[in-house]
C-alpha atoms as a PDB file:
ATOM      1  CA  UNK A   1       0.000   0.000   0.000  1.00  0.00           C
ATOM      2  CA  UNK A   2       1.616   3.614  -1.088  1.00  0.00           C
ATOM      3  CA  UNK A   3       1.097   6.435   1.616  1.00  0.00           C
ATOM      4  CA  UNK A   4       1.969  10.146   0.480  1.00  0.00           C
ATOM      5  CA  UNK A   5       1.596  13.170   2.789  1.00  0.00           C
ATOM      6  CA  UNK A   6      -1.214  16.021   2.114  1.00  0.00           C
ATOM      7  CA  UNK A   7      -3.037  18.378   4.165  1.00  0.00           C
ATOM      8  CA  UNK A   8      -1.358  19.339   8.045  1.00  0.00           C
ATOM      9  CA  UNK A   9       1.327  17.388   9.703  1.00  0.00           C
ATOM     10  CA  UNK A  10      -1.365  14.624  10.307  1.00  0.00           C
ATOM     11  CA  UNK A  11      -2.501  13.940   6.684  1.00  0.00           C
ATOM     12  CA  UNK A  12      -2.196  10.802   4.812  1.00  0.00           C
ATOM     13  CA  UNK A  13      -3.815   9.571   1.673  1.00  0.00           C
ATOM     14  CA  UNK A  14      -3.597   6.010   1.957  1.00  0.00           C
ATOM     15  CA  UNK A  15      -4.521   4.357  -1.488  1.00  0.00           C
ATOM     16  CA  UNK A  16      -6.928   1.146  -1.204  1.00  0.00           C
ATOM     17  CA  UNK A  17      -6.802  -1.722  -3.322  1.00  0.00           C
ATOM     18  CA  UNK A  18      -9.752  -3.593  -5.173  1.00  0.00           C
ATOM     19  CA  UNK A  19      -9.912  -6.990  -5.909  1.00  0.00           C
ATOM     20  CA  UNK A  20      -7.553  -7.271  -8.783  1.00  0.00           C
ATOM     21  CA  UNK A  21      -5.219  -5.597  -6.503  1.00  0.00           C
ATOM     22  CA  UNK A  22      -5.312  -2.307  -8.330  1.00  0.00           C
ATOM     23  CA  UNK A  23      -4.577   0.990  -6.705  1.00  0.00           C
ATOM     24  CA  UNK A  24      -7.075   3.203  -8.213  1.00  0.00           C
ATOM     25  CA  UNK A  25      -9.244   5.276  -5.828  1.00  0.00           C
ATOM     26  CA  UNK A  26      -7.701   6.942  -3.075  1.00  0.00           C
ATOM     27  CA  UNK A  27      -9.173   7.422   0.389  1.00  0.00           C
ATOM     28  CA  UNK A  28      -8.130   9.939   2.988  1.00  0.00           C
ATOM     29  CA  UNK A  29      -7.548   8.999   6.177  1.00  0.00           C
ATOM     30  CA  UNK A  30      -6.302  11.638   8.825  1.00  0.00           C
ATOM     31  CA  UNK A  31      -4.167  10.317  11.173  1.00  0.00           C
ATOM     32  CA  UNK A  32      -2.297  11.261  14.220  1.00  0.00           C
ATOM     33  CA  UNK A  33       0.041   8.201  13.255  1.00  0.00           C
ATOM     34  CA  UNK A  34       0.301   5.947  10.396  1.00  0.00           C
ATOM     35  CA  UNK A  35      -1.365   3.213  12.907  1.00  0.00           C
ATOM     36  CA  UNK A  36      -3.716   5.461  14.756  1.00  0.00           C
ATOM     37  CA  UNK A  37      -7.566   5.286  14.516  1.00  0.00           C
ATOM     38  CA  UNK A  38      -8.817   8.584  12.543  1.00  0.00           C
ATOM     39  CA  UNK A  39     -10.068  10.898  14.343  1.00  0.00           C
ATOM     40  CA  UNK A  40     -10.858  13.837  11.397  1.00  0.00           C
ATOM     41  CA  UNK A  41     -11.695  17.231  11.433  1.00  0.00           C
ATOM     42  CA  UNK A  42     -14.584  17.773  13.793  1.00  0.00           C
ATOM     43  CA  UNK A  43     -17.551  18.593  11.457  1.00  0.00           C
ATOM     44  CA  UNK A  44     -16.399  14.555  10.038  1.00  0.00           C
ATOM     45  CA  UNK A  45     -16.889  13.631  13.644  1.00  0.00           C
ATOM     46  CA  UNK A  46     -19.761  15.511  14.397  1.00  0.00           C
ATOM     47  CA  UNK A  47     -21.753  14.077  11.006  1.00  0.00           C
ATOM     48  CA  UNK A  48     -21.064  10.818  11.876  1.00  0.00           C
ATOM     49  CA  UNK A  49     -21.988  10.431  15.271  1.00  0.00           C
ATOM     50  CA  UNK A  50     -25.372  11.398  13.786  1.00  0.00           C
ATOM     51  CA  UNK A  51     -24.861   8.390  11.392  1.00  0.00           C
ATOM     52  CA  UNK A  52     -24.229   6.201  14.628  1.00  0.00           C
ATOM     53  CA  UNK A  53     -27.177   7.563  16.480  1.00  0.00           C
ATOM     54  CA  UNK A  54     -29.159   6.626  12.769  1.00  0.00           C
ATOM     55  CA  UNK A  55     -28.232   3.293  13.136  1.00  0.00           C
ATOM     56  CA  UNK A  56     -29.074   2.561  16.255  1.00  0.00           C
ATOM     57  CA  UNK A  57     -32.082   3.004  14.971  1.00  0.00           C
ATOM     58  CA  UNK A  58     -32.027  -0.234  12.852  1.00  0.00           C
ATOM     59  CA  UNK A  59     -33.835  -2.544  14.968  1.00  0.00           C
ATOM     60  CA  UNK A  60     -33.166  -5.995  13.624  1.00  0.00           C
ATOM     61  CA  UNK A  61     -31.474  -4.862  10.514  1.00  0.00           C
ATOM     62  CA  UNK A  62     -27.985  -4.818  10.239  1.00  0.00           C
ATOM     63  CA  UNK A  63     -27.152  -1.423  12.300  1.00  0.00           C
ATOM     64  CA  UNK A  64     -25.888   0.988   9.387  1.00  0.00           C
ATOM     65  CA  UNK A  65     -26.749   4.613   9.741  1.00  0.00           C
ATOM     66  CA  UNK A  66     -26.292   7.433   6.759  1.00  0.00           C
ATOM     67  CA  UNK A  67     -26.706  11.124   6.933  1.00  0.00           C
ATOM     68  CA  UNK A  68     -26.773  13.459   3.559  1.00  0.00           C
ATOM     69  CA  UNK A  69     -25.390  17.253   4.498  1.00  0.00           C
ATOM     70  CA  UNK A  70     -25.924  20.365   2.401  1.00  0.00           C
ATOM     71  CA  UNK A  71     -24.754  23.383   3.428  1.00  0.00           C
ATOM     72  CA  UNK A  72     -23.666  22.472   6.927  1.00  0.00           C
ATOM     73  CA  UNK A  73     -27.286  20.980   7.357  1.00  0.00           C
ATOM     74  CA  UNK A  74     -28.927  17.527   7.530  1.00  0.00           C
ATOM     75  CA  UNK A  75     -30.980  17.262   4.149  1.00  0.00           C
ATOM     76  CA  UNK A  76     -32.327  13.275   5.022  1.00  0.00           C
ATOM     77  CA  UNK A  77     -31.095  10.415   7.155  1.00  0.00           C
ATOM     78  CA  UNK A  78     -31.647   6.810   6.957  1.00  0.00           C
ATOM     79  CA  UNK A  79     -30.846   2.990   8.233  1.00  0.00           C
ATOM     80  CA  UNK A  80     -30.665  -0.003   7.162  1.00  0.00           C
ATOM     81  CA  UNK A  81     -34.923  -1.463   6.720  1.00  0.00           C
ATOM     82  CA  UNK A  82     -34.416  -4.508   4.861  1.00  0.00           C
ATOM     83  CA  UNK A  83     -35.937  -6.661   7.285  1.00  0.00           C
ATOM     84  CA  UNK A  84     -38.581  -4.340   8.123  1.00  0.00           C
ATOM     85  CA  UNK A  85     -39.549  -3.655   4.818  1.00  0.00           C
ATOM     86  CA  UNK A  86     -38.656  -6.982   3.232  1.00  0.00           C
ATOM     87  CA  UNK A  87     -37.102  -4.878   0.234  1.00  0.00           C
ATOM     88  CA  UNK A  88     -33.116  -6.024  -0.862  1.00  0.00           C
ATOM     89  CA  UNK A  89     -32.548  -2.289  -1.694  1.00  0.00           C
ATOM     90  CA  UNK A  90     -33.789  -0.787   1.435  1.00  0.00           C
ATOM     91  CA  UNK A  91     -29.720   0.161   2.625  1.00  0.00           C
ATOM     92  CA  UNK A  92     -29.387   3.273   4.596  1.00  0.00           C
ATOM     93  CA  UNK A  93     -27.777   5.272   1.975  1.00  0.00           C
ATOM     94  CA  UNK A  94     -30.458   4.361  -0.866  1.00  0.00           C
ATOM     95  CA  UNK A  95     -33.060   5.449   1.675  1.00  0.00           C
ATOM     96  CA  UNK A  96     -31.447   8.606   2.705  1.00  0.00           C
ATOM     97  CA  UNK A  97     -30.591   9.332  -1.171  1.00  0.00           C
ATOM     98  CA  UNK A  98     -34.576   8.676  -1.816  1.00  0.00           C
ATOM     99  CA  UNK A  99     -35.327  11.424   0.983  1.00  0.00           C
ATOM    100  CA  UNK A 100     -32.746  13.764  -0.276  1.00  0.00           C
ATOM    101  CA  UNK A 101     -33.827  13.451  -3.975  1.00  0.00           C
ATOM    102  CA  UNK A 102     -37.803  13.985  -2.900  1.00  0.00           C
ATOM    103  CA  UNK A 103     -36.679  16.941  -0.825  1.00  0.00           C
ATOM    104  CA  UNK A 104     -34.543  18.763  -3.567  1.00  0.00           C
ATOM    105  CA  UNK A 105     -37.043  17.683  -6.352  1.00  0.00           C
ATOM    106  CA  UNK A 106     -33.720  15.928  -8.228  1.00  0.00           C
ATOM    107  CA  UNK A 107     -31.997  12.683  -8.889  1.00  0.00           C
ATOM    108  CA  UNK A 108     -28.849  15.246  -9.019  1.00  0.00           C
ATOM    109  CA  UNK A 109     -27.658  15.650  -5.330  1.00  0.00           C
ATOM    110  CA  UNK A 110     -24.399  17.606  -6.549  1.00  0.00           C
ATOM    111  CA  UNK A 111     -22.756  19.624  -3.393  1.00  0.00           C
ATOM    112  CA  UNK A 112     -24.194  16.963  -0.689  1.00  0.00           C
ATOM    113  CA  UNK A 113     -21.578  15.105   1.325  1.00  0.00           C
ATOM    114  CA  UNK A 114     -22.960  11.249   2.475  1.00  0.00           C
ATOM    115  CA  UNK A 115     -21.785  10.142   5.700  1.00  0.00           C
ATOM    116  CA  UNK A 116     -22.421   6.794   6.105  1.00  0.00           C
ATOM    117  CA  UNK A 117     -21.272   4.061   9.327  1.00  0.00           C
ATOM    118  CA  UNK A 118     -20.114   1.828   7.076  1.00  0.00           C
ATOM    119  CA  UNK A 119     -18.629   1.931   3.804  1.00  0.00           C
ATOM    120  CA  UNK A 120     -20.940   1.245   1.225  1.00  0.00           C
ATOM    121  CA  UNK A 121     -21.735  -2.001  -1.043  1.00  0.00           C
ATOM    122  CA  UNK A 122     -21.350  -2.100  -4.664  1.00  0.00           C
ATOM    123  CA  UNK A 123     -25.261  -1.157  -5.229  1.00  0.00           C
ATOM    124  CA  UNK A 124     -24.905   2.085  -3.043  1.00  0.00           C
ATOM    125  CA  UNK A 125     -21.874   3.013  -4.465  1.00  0.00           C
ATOM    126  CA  UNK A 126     -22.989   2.833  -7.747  1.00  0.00           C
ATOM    127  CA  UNK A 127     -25.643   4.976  -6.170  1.00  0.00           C
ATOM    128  CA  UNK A 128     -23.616   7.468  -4.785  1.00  0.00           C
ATOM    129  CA  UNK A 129     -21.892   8.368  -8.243  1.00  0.00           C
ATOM    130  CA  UNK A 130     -25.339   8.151  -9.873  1.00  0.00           C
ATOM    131  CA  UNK A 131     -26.321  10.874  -8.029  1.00  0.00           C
ATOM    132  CA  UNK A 132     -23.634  12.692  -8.347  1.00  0.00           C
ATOM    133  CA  UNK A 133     -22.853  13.175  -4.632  1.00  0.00           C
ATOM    134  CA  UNK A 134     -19.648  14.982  -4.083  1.00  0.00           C
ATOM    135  CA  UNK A 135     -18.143  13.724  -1.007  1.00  0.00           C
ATOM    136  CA  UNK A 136     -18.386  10.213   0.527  1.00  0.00           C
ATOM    137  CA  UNK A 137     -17.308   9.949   4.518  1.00  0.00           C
ATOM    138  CA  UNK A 138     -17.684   6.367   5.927  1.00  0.00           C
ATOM    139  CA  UNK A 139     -16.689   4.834   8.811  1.00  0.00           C
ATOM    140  CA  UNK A 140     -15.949   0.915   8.936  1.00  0.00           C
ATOM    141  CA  UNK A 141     -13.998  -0.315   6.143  1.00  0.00           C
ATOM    142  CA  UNK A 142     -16.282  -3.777   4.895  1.00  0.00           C
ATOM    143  CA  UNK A 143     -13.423  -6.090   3.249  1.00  0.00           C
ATOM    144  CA  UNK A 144     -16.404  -8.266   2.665  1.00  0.00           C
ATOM    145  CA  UNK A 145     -18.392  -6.261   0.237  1.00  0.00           C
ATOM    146  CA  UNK A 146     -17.072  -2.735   0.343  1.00  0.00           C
ATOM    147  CA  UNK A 147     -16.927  -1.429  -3.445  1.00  0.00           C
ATOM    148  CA  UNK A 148     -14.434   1.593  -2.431  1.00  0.00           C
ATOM    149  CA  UNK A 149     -11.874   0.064  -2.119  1.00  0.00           C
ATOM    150  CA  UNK A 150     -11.681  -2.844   0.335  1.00  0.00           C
ATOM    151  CA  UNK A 151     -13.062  -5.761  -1.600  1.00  0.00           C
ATOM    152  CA  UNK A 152     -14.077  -3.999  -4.586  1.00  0.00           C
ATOM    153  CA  UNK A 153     -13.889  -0.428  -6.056  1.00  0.00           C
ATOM    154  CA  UNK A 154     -16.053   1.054  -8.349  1.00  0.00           C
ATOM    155  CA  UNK A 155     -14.733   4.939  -7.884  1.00  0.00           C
ATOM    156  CA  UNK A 156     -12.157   4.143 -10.758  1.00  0.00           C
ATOM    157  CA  UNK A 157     -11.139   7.310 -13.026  1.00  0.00           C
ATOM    158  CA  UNK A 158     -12.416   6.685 -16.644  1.00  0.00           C
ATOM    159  CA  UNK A 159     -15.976   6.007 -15.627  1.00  0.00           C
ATOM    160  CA  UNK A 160     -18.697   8.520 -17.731  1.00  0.00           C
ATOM    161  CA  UNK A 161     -20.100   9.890 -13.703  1.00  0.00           C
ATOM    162  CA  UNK A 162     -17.481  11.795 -11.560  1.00  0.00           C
ATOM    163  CA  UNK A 163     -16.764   9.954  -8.355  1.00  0.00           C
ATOM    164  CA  UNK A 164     -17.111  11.495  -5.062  1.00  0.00           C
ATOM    165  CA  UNK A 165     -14.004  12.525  -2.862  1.00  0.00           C
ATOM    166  CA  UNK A 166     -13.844   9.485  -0.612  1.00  0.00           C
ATOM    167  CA  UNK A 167     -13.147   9.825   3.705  1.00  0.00           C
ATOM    168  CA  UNK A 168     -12.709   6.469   5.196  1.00  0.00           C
ATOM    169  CA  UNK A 169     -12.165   5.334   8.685  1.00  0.00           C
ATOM    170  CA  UNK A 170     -14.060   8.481  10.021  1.00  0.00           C
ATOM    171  CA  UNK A 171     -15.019   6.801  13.881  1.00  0.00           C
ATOM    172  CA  UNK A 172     -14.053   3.723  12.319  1.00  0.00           C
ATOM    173  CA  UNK A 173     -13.599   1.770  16.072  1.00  0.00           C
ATOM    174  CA  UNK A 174     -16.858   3.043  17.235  1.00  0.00           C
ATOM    175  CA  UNK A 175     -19.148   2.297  13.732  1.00  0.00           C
ATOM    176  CA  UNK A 176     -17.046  -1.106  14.007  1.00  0.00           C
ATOM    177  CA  UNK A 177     -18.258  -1.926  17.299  1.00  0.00           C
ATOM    178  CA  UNK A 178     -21.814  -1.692  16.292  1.00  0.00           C
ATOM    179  CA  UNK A 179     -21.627  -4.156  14.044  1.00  0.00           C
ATOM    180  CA  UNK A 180     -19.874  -6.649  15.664  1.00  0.00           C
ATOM    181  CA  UNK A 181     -22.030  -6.251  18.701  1.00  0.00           C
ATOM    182  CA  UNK A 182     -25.114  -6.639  16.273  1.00  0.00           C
ATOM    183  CA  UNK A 183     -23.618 -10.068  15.110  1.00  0.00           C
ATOM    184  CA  UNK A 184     -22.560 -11.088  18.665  1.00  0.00           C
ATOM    185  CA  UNK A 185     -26.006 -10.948  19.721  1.00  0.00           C
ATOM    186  CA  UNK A 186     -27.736 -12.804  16.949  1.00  0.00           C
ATOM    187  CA  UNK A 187     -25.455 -15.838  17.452  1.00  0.00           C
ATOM    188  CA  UNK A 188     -26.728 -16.030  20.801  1.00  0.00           C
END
């Protein structure tokens, strides 16, 4: 993995790799040290702790949580309602981009940043650039199904949409944590 410096004395772009090991899409992480948790700038932090509080709100779906920001303001929110609704599509971020398109009367949610708990599956992604969202900010990486970069990465240059600036690892320990305490629990 290739690490250059940007930004303060605590900036590193650390490039991810898809799944044929390419190096394509970068995602900032800000870090104190190259091994440290991020801890971002604190409007990151303050966005997604209202992605965490989101997905607590998930019930017995998976606990992901997304919030869409415009202008320094919440535009629409969402968690994961799969099981609730019985629909495959009903992810956080598709719900919060269906809010967020209803409220701005467009498909086209240009100047939005996403903030999202975890970081998002090849059908959100592809949703993400679809709707031309500018900036993506997730928290846990997903090297199961992440298409960003961890098992997969759609947000390769070439592509006819432009891709969003990408912010992983924002509160990564704490959106982390939900997760595994969801899956702790079911197995009981």
């Amino acid at each position: 993995m290739t690490e250059s410096k940007t930004g303060g004395e605590h900036g590193a772009t650390h490039l991810c790799s898809g799944s044929s090991g390419t190096r394509s899409a970068s995602v900032r992480r800000l870090t104190a040290a190259a091994d440290a948790p991020y801890t971002g700038v604190p409007t990151d932090i303050y966005w997604m702790e209202m992605a965490i509080k989101e997905a607590l709100r998930a019930g017995e779906d998976v606990p992901v949580g997304c919030v869409i920001v415009k202008d320094g303001k919440v535009l629409s929110s969402g968690h994961n309602e799969k099981e609730n609704s019985q629909d495959p599509t009903d992810h956080a971020e598709i719900i919060a981009i269906r809010k967020a398109s209803i409220i701005l009367k467009s498909w086209r949610l240009e100047n939005t940043t996403i903030y999202t708990t975890l970081e998002p599956c090849p059908m959100c992604a592809e949703a993400i650039m679809q709707t031309r969202i500018s900036r993506l900010v997730f928290g846990a990486y997903d090297i199961q199904s992440g298409a960003v970069g961890s098992k997969f990465n759609l947000f390769i240059p070439g592509r006819p949409y432009p891709v969003p600036q990408v912010t992983g690892g924002v509160l990564q320990e704490q959106c982390q944590d939900l997760l595994v305490n969801f899956f702790r629990q079911r197995r009981k």
